[in-house]
Protein backbone atom coordinates (compact mmCIF):
# COMPACT_ATOMS: atom_id res chain seq x y z
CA UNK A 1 -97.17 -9.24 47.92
CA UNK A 2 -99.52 -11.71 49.79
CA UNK A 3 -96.81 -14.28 49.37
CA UNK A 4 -93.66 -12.21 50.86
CA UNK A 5 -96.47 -11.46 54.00
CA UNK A 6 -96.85 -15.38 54.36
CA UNK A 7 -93.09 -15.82 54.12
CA UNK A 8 -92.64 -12.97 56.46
CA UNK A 9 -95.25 -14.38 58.91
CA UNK A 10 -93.63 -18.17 58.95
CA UNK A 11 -90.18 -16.64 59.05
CA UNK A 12 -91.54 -14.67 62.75
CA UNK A 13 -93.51 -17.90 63.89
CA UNK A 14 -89.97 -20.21 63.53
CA UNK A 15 -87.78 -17.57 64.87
CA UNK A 16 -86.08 -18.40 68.33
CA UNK A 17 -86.57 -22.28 68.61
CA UNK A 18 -85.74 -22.42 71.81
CA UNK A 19 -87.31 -20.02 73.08
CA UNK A 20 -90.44 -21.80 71.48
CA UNK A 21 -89.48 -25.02 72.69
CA UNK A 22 -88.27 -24.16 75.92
CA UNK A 23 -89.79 -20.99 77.17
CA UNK A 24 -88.21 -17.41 78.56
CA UNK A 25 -88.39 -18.39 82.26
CA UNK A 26 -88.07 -21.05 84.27
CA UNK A 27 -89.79 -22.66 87.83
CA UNK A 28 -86.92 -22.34 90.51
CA UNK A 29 -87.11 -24.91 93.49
CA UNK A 30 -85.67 -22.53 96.81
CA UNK A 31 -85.14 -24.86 99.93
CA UNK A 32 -83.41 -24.15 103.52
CA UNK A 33 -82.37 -26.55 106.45
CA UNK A 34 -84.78 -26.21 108.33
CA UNK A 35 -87.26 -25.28 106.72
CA UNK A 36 -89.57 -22.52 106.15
CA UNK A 37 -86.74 -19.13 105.64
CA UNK A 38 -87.76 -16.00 103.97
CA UNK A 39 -86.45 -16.38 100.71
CA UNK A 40 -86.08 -13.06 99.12
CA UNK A 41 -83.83 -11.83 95.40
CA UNK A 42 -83.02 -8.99 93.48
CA UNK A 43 -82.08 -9.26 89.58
CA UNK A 44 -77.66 -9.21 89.71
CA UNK A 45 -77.29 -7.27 86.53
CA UNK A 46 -73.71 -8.05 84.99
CA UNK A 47 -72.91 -4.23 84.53
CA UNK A 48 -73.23 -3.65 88.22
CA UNK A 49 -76.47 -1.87 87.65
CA UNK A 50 -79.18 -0.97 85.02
CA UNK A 51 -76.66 -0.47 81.88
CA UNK A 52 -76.31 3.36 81.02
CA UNK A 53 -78.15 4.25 78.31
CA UNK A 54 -76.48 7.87 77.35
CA UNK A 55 -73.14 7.90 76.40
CA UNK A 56 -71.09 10.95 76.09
CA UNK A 57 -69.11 10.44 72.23
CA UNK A 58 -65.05 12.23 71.92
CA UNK A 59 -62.18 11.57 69.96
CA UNK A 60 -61.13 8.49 72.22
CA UNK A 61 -64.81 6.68 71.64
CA UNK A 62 -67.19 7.14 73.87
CA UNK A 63 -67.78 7.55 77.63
CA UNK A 64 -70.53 6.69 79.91
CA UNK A 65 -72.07 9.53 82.12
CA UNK A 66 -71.38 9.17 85.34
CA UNK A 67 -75.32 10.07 86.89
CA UNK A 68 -76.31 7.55 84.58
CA UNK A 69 -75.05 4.43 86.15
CA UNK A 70 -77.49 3.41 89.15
CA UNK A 71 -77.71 0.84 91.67
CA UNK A 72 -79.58 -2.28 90.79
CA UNK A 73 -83.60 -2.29 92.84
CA UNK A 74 -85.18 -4.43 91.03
CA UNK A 75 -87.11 -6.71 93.12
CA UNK A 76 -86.93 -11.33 91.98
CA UNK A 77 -89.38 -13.16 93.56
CA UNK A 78 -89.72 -14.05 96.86
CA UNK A 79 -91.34 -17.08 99.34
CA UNK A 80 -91.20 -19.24 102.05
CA UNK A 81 -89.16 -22.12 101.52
CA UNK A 82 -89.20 -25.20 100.29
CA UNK A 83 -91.21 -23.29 97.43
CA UNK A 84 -90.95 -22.93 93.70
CA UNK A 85 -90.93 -19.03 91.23
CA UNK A 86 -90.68 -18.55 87.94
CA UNK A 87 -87.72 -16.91 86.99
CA UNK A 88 -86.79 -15.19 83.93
CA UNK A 89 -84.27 -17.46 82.03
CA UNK A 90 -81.86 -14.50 80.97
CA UNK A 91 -81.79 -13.23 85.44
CA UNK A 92 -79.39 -14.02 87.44
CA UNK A 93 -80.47 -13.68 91.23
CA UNK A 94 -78.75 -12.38 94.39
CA UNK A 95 -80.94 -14.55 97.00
CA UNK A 96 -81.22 -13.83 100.57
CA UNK A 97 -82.55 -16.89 103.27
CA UNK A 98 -83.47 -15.52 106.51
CA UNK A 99 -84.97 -17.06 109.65
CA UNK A 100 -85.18 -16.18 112.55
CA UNK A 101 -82.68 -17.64 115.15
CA UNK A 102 -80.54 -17.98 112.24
CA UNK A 103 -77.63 -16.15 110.40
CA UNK A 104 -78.95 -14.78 107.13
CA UNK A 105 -77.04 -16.16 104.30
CA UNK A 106 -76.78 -14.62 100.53
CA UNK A 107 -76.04 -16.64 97.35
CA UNK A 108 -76.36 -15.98 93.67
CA UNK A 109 -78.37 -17.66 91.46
CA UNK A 110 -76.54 -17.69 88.14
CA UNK A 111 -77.07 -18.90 84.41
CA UNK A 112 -75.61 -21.27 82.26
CA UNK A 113 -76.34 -22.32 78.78
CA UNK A 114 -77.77 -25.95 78.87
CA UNK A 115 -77.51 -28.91 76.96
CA UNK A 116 -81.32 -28.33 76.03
CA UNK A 117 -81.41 -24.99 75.36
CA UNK A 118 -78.02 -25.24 72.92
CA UNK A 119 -80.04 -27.54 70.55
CA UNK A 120 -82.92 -25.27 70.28
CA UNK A 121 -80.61 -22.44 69.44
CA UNK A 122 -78.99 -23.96 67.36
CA UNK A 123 -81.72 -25.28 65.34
CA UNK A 124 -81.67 -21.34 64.34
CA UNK A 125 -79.20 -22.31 62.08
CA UNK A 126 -81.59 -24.86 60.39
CA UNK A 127 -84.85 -22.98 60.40
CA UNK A 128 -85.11 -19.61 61.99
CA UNK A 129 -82.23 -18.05 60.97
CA UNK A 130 -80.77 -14.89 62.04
CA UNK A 131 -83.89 -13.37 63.50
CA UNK A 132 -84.57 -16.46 65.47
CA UNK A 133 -81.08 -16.34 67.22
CA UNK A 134 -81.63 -12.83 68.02
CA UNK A 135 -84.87 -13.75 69.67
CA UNK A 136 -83.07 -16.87 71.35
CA UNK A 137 -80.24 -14.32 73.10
CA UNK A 138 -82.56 -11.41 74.18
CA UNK A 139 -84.48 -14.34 75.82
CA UNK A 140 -82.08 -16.15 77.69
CA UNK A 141 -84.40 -19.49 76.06
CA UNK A 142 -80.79 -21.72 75.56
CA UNK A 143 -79.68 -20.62 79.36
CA UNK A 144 -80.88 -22.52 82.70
CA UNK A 145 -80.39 -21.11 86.36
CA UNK A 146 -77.54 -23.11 88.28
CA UNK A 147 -78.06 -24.12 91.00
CA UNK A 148 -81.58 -25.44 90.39
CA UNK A 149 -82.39 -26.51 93.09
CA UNK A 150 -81.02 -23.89 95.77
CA UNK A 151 -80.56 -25.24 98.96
CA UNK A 152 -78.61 -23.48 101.75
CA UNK A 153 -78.09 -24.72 105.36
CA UNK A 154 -78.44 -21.83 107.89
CA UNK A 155 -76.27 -21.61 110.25
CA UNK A 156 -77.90 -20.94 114.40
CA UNK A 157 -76.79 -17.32 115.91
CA UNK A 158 -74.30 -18.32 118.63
CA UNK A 159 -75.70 -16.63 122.04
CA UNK A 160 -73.19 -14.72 123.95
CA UNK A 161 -72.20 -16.07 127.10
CA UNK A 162 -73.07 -13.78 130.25
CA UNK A 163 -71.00 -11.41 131.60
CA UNK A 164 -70.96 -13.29 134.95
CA UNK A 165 -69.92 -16.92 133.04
CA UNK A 166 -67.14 -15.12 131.28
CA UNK A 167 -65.03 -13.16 134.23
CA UNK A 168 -63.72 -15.63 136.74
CA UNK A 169 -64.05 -15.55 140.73
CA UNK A 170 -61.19 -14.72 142.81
């Protein structure tokens, strides 16, 4: 018995290599021209919201309930640029820049898997199995965030001209 608890215990210390090797999150570098913009994100979940939980089953599969689809809220982090956050490795960000004199502009932060983070999930294959890849996807440990770093040039509100410039003399 003692044995199958040591094999059990390396077994859960190897599994998810990369997300051992790499980490669940990673530091973010936000910059504007110019500097200094309100830099503020909410999570962009890929079901348009937090996934429903209760489905509804019938003869033609099953159905999602309606009241059980809601918008996303949750809050990423937020600075003053040029600044760095740590950001979950598996979140995709909708990022707003704001300053003022300045048209706001909104970008997403997305994932991709990386070069670095492919290795380490793959070395699942070679060490931590099944359980380890399992680990490695409900992580996001083989993904990166892309662009890193986000950099946005805002663009200067155009002033209206007066009323008086604008109508000519006769």
């Amino acid at each position: 018995m003692m044995r199958f608890a040591g094999l059990l215990a390396s077994l859960f210390l190897l599994a998810g290599c990369a997300s051992v090797v790499r980490g669940t999150s990673e530091a973010v570098q936000f910059d504007s021209e110019p500097p200094g913009a309100e830099m503020r994100s909410i999570v962009d979940y890929p079901c348009g919201g937090p996934c429903p939980t209760n489905q509804q089953g019938g003869a033609g599969g099953s159905a999602y309930v309606e009241s059980d689809v809601k918008t996303p809220v949750e809050n990423g982090p937020a600075c003053v640029t040029p600044c760095v956050a740590e950001v979950k490795r598996n979140q995709a960000l909708i990022v707003t820049f704001s300053k003022a004199g300045y048209e706001p502009q909104t970008v997403k932060l997305g994932v991709q898997v990386s070069g670095g983070g492919a290795a380490g999930v793959a070395g699942n294959v070679l060490v931590g199995g099944g359980v380890g890849m399992l680990v490695d996807a409900g992580t996001g440990a083989g993904m990166d965030h892309h662009p890193n770093p986000l950099k946005v040039t805002l663009q200067p509100i155009r002033q209206a001209a007066p009323a008086a410039a604008r109508k000519p003399r006769r």
